[in-house]
C-alpha atoms as a PDB file:
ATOM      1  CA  UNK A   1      -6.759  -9.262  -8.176  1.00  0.00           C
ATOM      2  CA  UNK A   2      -6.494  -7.375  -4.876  1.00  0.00           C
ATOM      3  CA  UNK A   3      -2.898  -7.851  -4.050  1.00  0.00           C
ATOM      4  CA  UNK A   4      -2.465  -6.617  -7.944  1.00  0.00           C
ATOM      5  CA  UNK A   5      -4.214  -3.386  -6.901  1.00  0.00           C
ATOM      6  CA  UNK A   6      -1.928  -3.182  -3.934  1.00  0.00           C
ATOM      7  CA  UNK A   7       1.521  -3.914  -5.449  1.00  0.00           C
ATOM      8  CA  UNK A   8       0.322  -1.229  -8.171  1.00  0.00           C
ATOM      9  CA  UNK A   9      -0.292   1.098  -5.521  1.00  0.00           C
ATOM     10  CA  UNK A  10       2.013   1.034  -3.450  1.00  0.00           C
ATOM     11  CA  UNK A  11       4.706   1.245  -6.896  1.00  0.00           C
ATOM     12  CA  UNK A  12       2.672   4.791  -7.258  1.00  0.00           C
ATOM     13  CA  UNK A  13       3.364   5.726  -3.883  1.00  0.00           C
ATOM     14  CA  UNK A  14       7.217   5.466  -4.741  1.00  0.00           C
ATOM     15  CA  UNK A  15       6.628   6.856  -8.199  1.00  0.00           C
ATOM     16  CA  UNK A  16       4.637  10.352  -6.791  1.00  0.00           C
ATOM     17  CA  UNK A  17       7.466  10.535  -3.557  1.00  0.00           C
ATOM     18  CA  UNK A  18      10.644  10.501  -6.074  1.00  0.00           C
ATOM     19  CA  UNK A  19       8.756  12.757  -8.202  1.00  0.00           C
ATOM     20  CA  UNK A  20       7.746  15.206  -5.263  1.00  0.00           C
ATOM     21  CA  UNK A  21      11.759  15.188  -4.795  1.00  0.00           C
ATOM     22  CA  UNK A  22      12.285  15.674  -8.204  1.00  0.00           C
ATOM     23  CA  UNK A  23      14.345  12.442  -8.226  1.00  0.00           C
ATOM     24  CA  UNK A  24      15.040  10.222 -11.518  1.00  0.00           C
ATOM     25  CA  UNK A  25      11.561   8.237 -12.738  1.00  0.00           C
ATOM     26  CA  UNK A  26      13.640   5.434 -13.614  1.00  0.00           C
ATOM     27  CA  UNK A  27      12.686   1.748 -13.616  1.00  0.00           C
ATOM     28  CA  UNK A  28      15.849   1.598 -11.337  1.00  0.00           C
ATOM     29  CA  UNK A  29      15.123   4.435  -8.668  1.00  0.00           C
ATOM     30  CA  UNK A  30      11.215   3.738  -8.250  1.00  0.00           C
ATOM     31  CA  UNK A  31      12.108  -0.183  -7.606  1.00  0.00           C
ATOM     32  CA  UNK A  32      14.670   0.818  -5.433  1.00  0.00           C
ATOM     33  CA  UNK A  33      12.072   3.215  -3.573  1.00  0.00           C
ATOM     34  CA  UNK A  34       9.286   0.941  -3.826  1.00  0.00           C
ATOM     35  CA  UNK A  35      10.742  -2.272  -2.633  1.00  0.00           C
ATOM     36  CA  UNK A  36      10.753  -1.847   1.076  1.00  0.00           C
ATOM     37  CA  UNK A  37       7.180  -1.400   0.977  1.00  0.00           C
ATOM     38  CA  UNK A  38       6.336  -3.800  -1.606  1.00  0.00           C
ATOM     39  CA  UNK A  39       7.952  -6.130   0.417  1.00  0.00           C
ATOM     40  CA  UNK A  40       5.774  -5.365   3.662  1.00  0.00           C
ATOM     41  CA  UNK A  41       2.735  -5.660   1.203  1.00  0.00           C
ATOM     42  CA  UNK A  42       3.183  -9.390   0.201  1.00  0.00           C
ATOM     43  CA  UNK A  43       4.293 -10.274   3.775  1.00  0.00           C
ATOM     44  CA  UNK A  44       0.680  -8.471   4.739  1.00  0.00           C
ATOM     45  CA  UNK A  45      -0.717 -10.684   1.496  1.00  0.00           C
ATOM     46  CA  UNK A  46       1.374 -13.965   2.957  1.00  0.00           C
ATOM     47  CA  UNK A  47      -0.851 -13.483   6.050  1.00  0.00           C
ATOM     48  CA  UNK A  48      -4.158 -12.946   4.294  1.00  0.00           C
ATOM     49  CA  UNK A  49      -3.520 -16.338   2.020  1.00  0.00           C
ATOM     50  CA  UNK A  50      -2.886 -18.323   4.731  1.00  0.00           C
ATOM     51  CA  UNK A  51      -5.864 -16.596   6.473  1.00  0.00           C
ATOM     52  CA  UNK A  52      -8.045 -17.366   3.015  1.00  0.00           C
ATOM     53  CA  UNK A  53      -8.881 -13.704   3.143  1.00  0.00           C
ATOM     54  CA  UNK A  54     -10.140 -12.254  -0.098  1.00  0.00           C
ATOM     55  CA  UNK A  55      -8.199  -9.081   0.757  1.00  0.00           C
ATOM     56  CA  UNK A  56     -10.640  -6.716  -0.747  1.00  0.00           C
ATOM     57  CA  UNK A  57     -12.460  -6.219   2.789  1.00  0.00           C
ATOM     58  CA  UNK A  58     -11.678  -2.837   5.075  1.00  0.00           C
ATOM     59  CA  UNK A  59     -10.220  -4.913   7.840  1.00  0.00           C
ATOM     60  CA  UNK A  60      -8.126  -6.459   5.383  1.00  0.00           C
ATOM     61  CA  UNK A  61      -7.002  -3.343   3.941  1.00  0.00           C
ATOM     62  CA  UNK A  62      -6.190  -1.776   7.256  1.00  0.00           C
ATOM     63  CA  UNK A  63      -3.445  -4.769   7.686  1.00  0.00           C
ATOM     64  CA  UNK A  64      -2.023  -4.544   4.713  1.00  0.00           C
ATOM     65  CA  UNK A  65      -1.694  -1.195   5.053  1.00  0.00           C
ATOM     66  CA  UNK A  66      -0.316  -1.375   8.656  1.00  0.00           C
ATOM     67  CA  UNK A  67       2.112  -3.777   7.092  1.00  0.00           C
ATOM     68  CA  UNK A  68       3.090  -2.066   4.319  1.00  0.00           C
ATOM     69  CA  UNK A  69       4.056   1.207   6.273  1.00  0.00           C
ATOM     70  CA  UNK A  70       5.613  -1.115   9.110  1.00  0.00           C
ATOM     71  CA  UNK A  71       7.165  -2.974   7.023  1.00  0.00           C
ATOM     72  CA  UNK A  72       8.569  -0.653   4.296  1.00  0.00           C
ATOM     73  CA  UNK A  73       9.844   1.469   6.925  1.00  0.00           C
ATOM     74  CA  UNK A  74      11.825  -1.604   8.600  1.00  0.00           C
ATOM     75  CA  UNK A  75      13.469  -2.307   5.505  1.00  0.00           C
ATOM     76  CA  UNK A  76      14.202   1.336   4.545  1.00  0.00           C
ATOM     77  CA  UNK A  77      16.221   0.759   8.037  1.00  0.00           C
ATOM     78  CA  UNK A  78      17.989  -1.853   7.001  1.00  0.00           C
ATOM     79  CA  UNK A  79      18.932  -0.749   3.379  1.00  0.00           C
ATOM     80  CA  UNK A  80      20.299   2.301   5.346  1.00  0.00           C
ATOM     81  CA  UNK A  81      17.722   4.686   3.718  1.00  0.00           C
ATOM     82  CA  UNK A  82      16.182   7.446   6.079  1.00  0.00           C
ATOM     83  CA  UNK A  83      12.815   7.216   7.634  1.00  0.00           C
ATOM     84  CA  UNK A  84      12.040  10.858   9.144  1.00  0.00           C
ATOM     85  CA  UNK A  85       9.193  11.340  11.112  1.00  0.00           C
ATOM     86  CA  UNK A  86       7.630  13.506   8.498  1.00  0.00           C
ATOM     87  CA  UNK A  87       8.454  10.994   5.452  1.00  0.00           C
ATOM     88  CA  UNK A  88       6.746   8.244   8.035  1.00  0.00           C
ATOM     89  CA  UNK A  89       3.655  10.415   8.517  1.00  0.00           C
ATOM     90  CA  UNK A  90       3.167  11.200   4.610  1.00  0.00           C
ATOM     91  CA  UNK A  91       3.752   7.559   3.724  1.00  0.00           C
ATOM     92  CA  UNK A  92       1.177   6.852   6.310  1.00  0.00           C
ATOM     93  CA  UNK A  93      -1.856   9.236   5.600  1.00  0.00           C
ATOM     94  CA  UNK A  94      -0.864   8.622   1.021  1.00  0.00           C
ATOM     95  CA  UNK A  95      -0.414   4.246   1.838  1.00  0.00           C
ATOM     96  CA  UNK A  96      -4.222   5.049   3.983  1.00  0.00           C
ATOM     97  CA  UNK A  97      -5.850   6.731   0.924  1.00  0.00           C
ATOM     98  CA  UNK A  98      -4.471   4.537  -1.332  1.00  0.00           C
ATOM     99  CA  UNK A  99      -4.941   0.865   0.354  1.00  0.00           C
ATOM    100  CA  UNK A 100      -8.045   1.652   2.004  1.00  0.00           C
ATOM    101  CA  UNK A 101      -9.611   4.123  -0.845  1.00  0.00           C
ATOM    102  CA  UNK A 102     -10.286   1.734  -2.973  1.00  0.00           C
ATOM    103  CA  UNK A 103     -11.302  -0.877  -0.407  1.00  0.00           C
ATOM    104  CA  UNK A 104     -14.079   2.082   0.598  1.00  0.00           C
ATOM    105  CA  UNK A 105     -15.360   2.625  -3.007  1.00  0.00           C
ATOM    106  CA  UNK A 106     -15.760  -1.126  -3.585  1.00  0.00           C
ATOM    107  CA  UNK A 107     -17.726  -1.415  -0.280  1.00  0.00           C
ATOM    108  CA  UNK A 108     -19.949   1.873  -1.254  1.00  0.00           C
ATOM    109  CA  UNK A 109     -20.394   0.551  -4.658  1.00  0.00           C
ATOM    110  CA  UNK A 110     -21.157  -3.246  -3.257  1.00  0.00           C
ATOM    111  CA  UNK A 111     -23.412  -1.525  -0.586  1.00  0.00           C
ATOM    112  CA  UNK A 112     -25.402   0.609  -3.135  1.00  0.00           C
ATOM    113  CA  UNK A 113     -25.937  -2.491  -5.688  1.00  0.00           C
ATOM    114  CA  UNK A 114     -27.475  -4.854  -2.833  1.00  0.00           C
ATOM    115  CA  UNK A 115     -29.889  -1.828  -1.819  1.00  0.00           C
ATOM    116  CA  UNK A 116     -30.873  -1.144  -5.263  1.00  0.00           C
ATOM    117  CA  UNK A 117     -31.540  -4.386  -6.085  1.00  0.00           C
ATOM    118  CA  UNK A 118     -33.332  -4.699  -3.155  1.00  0.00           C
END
């Protein structure tokens, strides 16, 4: 179910960014904006399978979202698509609050449960 959460995340990333540029909010345009960094996710995901991660931890979120951002921006690169310094640090501190944000609620919530039942 995590790597669900992710994809879906990430998608709104592209979504919000083509919006922010006024840019079509077309099946075609937000795959084409979201699949560099969908791409970096499952690679990220690839690693935490074969690591039997559950994915849903805050370590776990901080490499996918270090891959994500790595790797979307390496494939941006290679699709020819630009990756300036202030579309890298945007897609940084939105792919943070989105990947980790809801990796930090689940631990609050998880945290707050096991003291209340305690």
């Amino acid at each position: 179910m995590s790597i669900v959460i992710d994809i879906v995340l990430v998608v709104v990333f592209a979504a919000l960014g083509r919006a922010s540029h006024t840019e079509a909010l077309d099946v075609a345009g937000i795959s084409r904006t979201a699949l560099p960094f969908v791409a970096g996710t499952l690679i990220a995901w690839i690693a935490l399978t074969l690591r039997k991660s559950s994915g849903s931890s805050l370590p776990a979120g901080a490499f996918v979202w270090a891959l994500t951002l790595i790797g979307g921006m390496l494939f941006r690169v290679l699709l020819g698509d630009g990756t300036a310094v202030a579309f890298i640090i945007v897609a940084a501190v939105t792919l943070a609050l989105f990947l980790l944000g809801w990796r930090l609620i689940l631990w609050l919530v998880q945290r707050r449960t096991s003291a209340t039942q305690r």
